[in-house]
N, C-alpha and C. Protein backbone atom coordinates (compact mmCIF):
# COMPACT_ATOMS: atom_id res chain seq x y z
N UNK A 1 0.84 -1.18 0.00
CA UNK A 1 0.00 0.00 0.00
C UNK A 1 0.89 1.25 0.00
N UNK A 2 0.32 2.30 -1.07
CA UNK A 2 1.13 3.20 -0.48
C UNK A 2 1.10 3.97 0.68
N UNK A 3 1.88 5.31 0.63
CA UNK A 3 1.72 5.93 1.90
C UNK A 3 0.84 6.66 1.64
N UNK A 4 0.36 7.09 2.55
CA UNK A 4 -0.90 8.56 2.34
C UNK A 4 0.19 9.26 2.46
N UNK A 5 0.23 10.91 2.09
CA UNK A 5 0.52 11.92 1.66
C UNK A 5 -0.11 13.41 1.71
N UNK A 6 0.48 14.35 1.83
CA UNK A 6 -0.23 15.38 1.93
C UNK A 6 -0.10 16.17 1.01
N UNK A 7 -0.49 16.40 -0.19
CA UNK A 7 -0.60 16.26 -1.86
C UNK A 7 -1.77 16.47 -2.71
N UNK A 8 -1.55 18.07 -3.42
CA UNK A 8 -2.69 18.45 -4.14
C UNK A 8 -1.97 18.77 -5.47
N UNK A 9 -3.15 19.06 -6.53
CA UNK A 9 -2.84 19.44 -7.95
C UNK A 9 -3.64 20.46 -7.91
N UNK A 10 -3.31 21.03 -9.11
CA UNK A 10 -4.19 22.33 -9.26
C UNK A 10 -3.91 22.78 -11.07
N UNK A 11 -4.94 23.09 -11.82
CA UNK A 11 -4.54 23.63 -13.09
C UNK A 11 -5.42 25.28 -13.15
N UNK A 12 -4.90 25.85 -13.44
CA UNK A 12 -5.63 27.51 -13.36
C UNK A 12 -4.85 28.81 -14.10
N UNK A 13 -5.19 29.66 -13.76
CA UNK A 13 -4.58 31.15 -14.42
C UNK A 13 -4.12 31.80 -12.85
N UNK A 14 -2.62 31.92 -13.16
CA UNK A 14 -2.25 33.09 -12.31
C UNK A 14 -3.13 34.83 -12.35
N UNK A 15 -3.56 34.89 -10.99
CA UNK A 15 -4.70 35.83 -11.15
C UNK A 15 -3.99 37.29 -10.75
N UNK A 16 -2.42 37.51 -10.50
CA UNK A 16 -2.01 38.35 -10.32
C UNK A 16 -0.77 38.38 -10.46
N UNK A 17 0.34 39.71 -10.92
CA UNK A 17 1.42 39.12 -10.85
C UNK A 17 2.56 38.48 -9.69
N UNK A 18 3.56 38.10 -9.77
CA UNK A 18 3.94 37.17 -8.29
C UNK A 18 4.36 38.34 -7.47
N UNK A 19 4.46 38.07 -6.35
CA UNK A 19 5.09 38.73 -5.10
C UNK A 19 5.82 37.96 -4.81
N UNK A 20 7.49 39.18 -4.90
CA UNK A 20 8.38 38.30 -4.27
C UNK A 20 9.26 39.06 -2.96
N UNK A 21 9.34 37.98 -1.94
CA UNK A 21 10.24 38.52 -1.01
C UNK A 21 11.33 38.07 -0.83
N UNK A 22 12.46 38.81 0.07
CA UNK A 22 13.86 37.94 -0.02
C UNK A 22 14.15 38.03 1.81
N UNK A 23 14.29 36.96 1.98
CA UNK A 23 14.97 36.93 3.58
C UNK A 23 16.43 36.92 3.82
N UNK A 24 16.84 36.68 4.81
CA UNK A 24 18.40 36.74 5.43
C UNK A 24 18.80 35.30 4.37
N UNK A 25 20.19 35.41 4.32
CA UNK A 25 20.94 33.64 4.15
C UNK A 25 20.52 33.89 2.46
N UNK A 26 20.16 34.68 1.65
CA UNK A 26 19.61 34.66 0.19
C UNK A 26 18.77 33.57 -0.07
N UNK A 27 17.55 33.83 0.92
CA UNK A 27 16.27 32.48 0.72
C UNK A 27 15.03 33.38 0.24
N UNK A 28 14.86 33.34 -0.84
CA UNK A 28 13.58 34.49 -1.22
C UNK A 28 12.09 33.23 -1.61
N UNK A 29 11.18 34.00 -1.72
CA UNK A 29 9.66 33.55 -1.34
C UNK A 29 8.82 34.09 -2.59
N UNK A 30 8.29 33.28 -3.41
CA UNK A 30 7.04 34.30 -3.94
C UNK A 30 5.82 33.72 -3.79
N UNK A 31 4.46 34.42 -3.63
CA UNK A 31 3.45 34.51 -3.47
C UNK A 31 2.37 34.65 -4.59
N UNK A 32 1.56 33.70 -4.78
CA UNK A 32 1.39 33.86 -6.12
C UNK A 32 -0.51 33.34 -5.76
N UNK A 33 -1.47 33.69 -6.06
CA UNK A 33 -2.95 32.83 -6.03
C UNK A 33 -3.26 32.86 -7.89
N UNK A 34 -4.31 31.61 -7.46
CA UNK A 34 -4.25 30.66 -9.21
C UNK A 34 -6.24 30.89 -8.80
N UNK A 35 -6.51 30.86 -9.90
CA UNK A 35 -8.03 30.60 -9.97
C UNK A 35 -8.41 29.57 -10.86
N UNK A 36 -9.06 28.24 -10.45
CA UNK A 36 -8.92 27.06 -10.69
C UNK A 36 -11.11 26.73 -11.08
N UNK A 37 -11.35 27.02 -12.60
CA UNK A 37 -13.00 26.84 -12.91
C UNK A 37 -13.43 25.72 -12.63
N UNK A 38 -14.54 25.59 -11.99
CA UNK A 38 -15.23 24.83 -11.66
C UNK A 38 -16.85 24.46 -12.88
N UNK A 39 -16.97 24.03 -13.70
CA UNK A 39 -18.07 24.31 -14.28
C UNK A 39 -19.04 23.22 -13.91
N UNK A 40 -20.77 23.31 -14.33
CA UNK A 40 -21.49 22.49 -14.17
C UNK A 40 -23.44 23.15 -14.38
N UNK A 41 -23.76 22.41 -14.22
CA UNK A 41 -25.27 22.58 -14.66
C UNK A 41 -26.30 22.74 -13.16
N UNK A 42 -26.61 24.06 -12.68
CA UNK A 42 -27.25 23.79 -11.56
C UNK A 42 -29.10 23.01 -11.69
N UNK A 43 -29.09 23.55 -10.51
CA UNK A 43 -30.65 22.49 -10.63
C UNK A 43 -31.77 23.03 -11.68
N UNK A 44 -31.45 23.93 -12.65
CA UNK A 44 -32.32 24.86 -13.24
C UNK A 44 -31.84 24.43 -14.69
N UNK A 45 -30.71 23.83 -14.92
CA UNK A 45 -30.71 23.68 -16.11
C UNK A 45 -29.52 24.24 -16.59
N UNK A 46 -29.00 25.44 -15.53
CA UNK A 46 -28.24 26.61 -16.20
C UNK A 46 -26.71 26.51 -16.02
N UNK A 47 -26.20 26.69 -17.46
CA UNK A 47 -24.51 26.56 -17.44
C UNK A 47 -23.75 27.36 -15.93
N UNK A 48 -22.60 26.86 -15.20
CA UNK A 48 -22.36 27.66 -14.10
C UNK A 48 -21.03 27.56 -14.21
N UNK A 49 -19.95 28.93 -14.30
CA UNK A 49 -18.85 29.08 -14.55
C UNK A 49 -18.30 29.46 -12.86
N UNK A 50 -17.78 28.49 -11.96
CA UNK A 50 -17.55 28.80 -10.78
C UNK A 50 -15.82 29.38 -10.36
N UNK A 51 -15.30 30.01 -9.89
CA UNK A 51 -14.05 29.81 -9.91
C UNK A 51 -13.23 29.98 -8.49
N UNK A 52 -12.59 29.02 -8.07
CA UNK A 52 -12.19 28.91 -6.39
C UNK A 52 -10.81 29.85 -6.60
N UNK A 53 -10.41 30.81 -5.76
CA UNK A 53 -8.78 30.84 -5.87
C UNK A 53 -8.02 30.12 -4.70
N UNK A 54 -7.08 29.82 -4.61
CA UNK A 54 -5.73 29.12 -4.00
C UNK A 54 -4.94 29.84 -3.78
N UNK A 55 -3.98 30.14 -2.83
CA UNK A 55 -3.05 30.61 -2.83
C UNK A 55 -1.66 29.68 -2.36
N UNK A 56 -0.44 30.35 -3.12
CA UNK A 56 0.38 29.40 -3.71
C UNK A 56 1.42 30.21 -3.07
N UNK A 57 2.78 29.27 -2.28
CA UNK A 57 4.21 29.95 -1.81
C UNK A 57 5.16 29.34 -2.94
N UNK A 58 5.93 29.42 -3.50
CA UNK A 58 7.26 28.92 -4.05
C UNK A 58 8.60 29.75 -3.14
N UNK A 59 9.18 28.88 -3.08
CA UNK A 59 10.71 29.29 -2.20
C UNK A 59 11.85 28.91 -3.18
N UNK A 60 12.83 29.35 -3.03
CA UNK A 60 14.54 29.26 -3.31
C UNK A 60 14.45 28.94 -4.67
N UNK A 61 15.02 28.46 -5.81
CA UNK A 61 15.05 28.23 -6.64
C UNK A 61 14.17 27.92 -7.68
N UNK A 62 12.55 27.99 -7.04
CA UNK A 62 11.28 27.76 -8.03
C UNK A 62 11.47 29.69 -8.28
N UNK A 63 11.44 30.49 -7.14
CA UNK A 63 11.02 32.05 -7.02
C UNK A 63 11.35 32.34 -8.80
N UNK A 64 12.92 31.92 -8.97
CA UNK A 64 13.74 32.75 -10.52
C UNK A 64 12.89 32.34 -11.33
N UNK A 65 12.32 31.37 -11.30
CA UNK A 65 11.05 30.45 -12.69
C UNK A 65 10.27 31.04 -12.84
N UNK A 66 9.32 31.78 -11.60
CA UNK A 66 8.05 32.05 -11.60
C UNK A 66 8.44 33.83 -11.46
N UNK A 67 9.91 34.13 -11.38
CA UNK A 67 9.99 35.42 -11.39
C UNK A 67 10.27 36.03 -12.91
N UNK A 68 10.36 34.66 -13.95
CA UNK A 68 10.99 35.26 -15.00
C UNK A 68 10.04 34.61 -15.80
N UNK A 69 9.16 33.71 -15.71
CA UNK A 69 7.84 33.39 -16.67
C UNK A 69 6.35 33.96 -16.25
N UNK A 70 5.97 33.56 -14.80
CA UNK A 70 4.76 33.97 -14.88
C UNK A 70 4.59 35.27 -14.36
N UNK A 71 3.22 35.42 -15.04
CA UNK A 71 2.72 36.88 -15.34
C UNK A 71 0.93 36.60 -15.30
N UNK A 72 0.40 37.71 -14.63
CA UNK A 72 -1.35 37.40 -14.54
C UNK A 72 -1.80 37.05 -15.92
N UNK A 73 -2.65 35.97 -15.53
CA UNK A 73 -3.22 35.31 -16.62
C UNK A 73 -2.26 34.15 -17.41
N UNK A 74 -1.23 34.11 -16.84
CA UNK A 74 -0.38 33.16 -17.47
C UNK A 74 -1.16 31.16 -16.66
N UNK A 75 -1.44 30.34 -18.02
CA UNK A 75 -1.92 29.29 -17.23
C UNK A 75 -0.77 28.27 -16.45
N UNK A 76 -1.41 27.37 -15.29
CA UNK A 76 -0.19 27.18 -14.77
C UNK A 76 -0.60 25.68 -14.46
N UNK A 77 0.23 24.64 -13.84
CA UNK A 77 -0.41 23.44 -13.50
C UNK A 77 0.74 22.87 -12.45
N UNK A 78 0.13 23.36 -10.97
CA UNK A 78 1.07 23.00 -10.04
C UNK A 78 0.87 21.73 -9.11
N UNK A 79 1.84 20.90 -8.15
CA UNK A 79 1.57 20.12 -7.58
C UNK A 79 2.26 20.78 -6.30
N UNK A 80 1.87 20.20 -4.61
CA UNK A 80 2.44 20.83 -3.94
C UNK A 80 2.00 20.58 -2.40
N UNK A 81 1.67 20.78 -1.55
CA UNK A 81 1.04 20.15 -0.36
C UNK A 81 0.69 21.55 0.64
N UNK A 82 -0.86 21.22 1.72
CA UNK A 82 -0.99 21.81 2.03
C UNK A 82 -0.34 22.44 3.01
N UNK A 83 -0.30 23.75 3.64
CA UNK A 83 0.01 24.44 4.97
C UNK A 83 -0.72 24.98 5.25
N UNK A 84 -1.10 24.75 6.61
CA UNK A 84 -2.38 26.01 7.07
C UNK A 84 -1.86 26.74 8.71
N UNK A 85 -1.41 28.05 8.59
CA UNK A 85 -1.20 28.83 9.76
C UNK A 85 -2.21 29.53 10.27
N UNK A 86 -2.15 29.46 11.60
CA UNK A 86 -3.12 30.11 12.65
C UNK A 86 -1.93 31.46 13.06
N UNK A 87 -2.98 32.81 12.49
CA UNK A 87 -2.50 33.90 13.08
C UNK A 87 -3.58 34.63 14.00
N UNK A 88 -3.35 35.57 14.97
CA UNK A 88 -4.35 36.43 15.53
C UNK A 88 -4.37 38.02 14.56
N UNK A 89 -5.70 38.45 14.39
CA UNK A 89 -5.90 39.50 13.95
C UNK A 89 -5.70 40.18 14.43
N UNK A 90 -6.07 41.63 13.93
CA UNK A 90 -5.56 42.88 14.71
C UNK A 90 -7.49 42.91 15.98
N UNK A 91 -8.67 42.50 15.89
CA UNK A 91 -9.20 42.39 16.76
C UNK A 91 -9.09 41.62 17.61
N UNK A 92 -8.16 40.42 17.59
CA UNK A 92 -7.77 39.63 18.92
C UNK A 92 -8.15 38.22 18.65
N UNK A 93 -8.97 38.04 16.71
CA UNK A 93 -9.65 36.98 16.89
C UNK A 93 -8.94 35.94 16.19
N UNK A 94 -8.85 34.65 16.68
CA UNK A 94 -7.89 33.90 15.72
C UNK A 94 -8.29 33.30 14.63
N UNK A 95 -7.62 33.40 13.62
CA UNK A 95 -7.98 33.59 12.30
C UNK A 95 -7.01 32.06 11.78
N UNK A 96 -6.99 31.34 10.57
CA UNK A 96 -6.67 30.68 10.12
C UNK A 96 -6.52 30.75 8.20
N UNK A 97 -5.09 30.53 7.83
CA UNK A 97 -4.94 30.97 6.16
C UNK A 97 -4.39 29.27 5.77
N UNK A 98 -4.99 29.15 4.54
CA UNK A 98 -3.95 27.49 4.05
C UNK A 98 -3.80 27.58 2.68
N UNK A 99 -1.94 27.32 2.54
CA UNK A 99 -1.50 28.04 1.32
C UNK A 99 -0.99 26.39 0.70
N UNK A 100 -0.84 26.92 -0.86
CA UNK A 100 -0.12 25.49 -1.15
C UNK A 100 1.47 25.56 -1.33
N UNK A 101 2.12 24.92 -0.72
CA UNK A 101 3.78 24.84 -1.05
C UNK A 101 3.79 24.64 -2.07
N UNK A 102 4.62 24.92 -3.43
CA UNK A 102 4.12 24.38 -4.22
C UNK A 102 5.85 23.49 -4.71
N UNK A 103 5.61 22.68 -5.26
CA UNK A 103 7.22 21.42 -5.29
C UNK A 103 7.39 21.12 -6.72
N UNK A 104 5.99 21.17 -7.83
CA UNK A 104 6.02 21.25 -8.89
C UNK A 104 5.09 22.43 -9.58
N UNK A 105 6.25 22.77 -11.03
CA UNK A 105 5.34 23.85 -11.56
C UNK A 105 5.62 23.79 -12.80
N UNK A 106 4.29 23.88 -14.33
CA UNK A 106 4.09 23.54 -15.47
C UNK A 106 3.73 24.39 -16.07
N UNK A 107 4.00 25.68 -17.05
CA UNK A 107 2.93 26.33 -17.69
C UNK A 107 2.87 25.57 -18.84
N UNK A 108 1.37 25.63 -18.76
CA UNK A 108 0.55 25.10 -19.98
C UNK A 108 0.20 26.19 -20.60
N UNK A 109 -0.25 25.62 -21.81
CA UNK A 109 -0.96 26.38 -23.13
C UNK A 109 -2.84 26.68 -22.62
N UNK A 110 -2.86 27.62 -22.49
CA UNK A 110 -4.58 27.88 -21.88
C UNK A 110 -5.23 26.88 -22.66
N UNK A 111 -5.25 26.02 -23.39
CA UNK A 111 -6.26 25.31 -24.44
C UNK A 111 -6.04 23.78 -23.81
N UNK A 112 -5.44 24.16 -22.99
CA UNK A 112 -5.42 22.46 -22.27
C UNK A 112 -6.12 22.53 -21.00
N UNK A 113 -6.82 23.98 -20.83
CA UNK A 113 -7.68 23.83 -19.49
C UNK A 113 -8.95 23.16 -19.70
């Protein structure tokens, strides 16, 4: 059997361009959310174009890839696993964000979505 895993895919359009940061030790970060369509027929009959966004980290050596190809609207097809941090807000209330690491990254041709 295999192992279970903590392991998602995702195919979508970068919905903005990346954000990148750089820390101490030359370890930089970019920040990137994908909007991933959902389509289907609700109970009425009627076509439904849904679209979830994700948000996506790349670190160290993915950052130069995604700093020198993608661009909003560029399509993308990542693999990567979840993280979810608990921060407190500025009202005191604790809040929860879950991003995808991402470990693989593909741009595709939009006609393969």
């Amino acid at each position: 059997m295999e192992k279970i895993r903590n392991s998602v895919r995702l195919t979508g359009y970068a919905g903005a361009e990346p954000t990148v940061m750089s820390f101490a030790g030359d370890k930089k970060m970019v920040r990137l959310s994908i909007g991933v369509h959902a389509f289907y027929k609700n109970s009425l009959g009627e076509a439904v174009d849904q679209t979830q966004w994700f948000n996506l980290i790349f670190w160290n050596h993915k950052v130069d890839l995604v700093e020198g190809i993608v661009k909003k609207g560029t399509a993308l097809r990542v693999e990567g696993r979840l993280s979810t941090q608990t921060f407190t807000d500025k009202n005191g209330d604790q809040r929860y964000t879950t991003e995808i690491v991402v470990n693989e990254l593909e741009i595709v041709d939009k006609y393969e979505l």
